[in-house]
N, C-alpha and C. Protein backbone atom coordinates (compact mmCIF):
# COMPACT_ATOMS: atom_id res chain seq x y z
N UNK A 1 -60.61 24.94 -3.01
CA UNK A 1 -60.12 25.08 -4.37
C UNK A 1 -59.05 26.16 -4.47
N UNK A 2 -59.18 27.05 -3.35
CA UNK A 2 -57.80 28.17 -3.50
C UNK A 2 -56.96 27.44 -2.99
N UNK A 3 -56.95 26.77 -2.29
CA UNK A 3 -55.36 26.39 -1.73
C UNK A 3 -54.66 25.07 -3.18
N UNK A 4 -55.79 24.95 -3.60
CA UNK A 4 -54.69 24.87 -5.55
C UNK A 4 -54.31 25.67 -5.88
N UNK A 5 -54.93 26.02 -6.60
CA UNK A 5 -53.96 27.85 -7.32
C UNK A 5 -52.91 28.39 -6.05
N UNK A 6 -53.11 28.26 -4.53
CA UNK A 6 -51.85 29.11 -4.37
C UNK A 6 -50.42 28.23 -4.42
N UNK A 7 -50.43 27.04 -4.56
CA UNK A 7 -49.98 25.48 -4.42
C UNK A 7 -49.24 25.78 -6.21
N UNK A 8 -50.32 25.50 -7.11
CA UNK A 8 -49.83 25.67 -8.26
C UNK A 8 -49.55 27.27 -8.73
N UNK A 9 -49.34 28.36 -8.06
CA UNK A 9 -48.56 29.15 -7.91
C UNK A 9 -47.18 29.09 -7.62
N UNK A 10 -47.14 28.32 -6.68
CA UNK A 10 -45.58 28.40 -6.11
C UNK A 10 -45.17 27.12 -6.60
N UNK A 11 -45.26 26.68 -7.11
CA UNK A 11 -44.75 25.20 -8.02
C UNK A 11 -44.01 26.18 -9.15
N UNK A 12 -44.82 27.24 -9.71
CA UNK A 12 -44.93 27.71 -10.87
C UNK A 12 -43.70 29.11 -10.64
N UNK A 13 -43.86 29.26 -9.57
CA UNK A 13 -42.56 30.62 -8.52
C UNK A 13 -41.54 29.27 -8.71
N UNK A 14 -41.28 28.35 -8.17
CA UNK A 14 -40.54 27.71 -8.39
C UNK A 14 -39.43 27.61 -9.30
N UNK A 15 -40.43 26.60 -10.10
CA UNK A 15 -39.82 26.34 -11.48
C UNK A 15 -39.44 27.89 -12.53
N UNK A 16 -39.55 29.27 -11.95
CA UNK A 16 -38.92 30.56 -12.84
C UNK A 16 -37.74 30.71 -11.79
N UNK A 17 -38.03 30.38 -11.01
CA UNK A 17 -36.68 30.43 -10.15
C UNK A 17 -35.50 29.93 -10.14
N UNK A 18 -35.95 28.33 -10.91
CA UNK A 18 -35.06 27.53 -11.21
C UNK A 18 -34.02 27.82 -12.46
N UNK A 19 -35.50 28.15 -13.60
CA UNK A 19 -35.23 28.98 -14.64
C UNK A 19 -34.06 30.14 -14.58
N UNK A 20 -34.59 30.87 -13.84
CA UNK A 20 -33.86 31.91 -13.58
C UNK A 20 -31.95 31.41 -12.87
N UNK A 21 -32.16 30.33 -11.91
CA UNK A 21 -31.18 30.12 -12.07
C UNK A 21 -29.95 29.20 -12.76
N UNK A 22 -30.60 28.70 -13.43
CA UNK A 22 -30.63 28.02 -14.73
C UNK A 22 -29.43 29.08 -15.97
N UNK A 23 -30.47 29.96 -15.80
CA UNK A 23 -30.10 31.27 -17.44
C UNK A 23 -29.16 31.78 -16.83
N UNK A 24 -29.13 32.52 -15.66
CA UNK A 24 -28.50 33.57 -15.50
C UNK A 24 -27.24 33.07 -14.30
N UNK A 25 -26.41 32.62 -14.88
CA UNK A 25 -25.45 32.42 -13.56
C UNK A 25 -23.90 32.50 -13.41
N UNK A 26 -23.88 33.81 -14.11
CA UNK A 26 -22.79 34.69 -14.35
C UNK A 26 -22.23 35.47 -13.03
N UNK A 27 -23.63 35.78 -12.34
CA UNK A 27 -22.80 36.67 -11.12
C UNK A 27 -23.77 35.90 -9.54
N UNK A 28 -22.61 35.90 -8.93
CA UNK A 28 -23.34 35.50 -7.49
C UNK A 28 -24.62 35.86 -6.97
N UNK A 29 -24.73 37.00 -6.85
CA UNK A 29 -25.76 37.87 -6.33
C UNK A 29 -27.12 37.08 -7.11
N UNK A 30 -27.05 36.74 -8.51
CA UNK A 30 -28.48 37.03 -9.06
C UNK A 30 -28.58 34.98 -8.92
N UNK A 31 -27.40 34.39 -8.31
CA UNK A 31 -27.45 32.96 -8.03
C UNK A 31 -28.28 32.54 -6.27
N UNK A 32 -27.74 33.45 -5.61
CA UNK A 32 -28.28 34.16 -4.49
C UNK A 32 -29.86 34.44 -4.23
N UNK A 33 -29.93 35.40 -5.03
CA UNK A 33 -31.08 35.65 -5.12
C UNK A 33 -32.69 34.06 -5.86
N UNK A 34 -31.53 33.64 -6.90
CA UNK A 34 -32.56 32.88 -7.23
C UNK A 34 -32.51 31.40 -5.99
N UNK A 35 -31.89 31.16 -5.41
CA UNK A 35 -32.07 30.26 -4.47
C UNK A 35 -32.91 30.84 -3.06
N UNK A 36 -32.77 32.23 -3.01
CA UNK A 36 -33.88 32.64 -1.93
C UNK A 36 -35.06 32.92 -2.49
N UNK A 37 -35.56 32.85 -3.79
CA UNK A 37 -36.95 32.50 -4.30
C UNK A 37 -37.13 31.18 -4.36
N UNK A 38 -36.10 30.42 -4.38
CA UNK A 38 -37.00 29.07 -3.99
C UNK A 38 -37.39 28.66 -2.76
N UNK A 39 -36.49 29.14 -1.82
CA UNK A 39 -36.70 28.83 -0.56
C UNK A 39 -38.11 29.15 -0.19
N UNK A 40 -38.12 31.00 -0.58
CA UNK A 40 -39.69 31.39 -0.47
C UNK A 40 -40.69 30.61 -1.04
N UNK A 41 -40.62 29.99 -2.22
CA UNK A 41 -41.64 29.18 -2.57
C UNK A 41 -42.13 27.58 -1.86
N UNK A 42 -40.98 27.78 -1.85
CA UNK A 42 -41.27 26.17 -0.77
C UNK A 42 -41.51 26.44 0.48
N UNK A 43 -41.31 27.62 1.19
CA UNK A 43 -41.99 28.10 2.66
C UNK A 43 -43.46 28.31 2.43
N UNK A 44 -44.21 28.94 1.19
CA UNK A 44 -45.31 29.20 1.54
C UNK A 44 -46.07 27.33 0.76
N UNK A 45 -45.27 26.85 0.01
CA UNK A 45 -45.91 25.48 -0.21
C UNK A 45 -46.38 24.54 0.90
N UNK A 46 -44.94 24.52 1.58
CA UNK A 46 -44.99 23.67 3.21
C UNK A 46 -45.84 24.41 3.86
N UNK A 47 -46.28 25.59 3.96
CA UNK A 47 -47.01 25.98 5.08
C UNK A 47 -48.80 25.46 4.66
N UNK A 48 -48.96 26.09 3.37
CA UNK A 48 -50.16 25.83 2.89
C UNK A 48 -50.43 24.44 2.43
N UNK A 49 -49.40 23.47 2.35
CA UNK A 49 -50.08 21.61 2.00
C UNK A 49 -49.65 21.48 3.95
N UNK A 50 -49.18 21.98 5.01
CA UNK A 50 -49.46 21.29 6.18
C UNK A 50 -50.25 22.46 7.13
N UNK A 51 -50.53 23.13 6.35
CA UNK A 51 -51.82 23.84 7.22
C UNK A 51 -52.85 22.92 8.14
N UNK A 52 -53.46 21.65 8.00
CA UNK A 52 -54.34 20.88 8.57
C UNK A 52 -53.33 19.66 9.34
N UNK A 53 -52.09 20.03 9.61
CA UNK A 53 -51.36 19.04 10.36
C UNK A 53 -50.89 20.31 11.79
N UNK A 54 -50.88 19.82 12.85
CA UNK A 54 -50.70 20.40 14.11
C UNK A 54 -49.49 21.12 13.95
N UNK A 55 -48.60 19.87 13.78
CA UNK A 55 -47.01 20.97 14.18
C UNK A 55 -46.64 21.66 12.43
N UNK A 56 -47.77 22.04 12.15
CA UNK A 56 -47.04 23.07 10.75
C UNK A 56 -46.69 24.07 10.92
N UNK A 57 -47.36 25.23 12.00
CA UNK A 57 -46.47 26.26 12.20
C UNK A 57 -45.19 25.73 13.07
N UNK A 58 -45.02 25.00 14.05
CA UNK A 58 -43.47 24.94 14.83
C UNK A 58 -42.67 24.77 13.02
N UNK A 59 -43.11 23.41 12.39
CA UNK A 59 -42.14 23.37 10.89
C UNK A 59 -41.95 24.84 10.01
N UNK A 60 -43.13 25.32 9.65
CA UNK A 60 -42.61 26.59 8.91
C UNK A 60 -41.50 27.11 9.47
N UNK A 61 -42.02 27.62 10.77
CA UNK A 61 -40.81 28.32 12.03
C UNK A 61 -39.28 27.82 11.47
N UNK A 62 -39.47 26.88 11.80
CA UNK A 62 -37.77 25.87 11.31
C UNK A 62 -37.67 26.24 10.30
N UNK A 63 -38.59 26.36 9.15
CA UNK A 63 -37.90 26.21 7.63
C UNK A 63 -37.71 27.66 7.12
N UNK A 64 -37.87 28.89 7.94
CA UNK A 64 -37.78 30.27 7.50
C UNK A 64 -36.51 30.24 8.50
N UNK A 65 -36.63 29.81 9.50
CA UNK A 65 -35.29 30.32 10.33
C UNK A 65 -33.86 29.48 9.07
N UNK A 66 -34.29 28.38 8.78
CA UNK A 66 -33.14 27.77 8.35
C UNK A 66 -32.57 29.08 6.71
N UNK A 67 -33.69 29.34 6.02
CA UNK A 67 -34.09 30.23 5.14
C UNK A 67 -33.08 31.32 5.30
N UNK A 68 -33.16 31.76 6.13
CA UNK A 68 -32.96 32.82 7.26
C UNK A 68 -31.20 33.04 7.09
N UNK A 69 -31.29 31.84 7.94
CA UNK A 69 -29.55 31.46 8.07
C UNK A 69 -29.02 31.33 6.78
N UNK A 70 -29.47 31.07 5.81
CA UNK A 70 -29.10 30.73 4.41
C UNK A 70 -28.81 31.90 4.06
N UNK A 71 -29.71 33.08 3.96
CA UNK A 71 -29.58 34.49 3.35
C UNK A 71 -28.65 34.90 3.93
N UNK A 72 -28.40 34.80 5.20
CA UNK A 72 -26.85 35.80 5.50
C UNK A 72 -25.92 35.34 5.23
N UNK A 73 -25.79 33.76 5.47
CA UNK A 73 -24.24 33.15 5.23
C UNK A 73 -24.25 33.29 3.44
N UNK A 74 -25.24 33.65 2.86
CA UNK A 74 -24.84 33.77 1.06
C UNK A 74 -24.25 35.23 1.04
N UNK A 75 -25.06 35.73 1.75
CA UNK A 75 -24.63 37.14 1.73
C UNK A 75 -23.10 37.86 2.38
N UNK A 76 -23.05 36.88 3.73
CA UNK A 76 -21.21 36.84 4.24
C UNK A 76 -20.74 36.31 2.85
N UNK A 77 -20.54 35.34 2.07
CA UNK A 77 -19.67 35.23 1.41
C UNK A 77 -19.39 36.13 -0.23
N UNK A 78 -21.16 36.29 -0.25
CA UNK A 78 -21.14 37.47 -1.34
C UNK A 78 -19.88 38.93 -0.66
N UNK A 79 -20.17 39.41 0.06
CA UNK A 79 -19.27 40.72 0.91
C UNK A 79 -17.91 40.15 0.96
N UNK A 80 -17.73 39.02 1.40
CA UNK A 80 -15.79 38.25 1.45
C UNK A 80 -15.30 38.67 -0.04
N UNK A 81 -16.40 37.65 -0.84
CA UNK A 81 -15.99 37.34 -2.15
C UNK A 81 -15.70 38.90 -3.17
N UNK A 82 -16.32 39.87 -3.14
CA UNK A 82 -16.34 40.69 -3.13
C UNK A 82 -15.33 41.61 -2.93
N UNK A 83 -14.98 41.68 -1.48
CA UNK A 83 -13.91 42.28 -0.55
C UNK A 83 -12.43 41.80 -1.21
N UNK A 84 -12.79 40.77 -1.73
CA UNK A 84 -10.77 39.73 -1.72
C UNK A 84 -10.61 39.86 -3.41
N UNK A 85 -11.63 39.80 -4.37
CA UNK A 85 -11.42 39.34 -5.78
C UNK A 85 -11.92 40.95 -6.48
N UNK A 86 -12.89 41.89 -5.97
CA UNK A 86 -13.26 42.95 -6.62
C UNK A 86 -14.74 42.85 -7.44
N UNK A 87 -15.36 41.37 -7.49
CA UNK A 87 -16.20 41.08 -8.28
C UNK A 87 -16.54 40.08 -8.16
N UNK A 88 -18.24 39.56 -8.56
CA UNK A 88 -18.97 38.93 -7.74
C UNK A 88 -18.90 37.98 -8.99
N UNK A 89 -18.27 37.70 -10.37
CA UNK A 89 -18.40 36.76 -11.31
C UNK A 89 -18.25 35.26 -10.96
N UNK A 90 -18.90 34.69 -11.17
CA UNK A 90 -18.57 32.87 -11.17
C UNK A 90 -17.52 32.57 -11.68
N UNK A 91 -17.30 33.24 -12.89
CA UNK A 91 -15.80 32.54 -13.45
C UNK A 91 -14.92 32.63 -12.67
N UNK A 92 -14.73 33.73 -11.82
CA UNK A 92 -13.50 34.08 -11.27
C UNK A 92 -13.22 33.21 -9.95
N UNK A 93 -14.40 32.67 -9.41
CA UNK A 93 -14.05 31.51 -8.32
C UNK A 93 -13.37 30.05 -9.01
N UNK A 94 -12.44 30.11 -8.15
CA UNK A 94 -11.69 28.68 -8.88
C UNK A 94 -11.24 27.64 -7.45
N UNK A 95 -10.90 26.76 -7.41
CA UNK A 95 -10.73 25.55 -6.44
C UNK A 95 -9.27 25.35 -5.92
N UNK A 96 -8.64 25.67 -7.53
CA UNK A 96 -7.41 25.71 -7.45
C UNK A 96 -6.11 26.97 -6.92
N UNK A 97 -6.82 27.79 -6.80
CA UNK A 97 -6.11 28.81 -6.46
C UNK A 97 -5.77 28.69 -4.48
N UNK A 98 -5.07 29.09 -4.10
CA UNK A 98 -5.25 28.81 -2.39
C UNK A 98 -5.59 30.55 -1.96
């Protein structure tokens, strides 16, 4: 019966995460941030619904490393973006500019 509540915990981490990035998506960093709370939530979901399947730790493994790789390459472009424009605002990224 705990591995509900920690299940409908992170459903529930989730969906404020989403929230969160939903409301707030004015500056990179806090867009950043809310996509590495989902990731976290869905690492400890996958781990705890394939806990009783063999290869669930090799999968977690994969899905934190991929996690992983996600946080720095947001974070290289947070530091570029940063470095070239002065400020981490959404508005200020545009498509059109070269």
């Amino acid at each position: 019966m705990s591995l509900f509540y920690l299940v409908l915990v992170c459903i529930v981490g989730f969906l404020m995460s989403l929230l969160a990035l939903i409301l707030q998506y004015k500056h990179l960093l806090s867009i950043l941030l809310s996509l590495e709370a989902m990731a976290v939530n869905l690492f400890v979901m996958l781990f705890v619904l394939l806990n009783s399947i063999a290869l669930a730790g090799e999968g977690s493994f994969v899905f934190i490393t991929l996690g992983a790789c996600e946080a720095s390459l947001g974070l290289a472009i947070l530091v570029s973006m940063i470095r070239v424009r002065g400020n981490d605002y959404v508005s200020s990224f545009s498509s059109q500019k070269c």
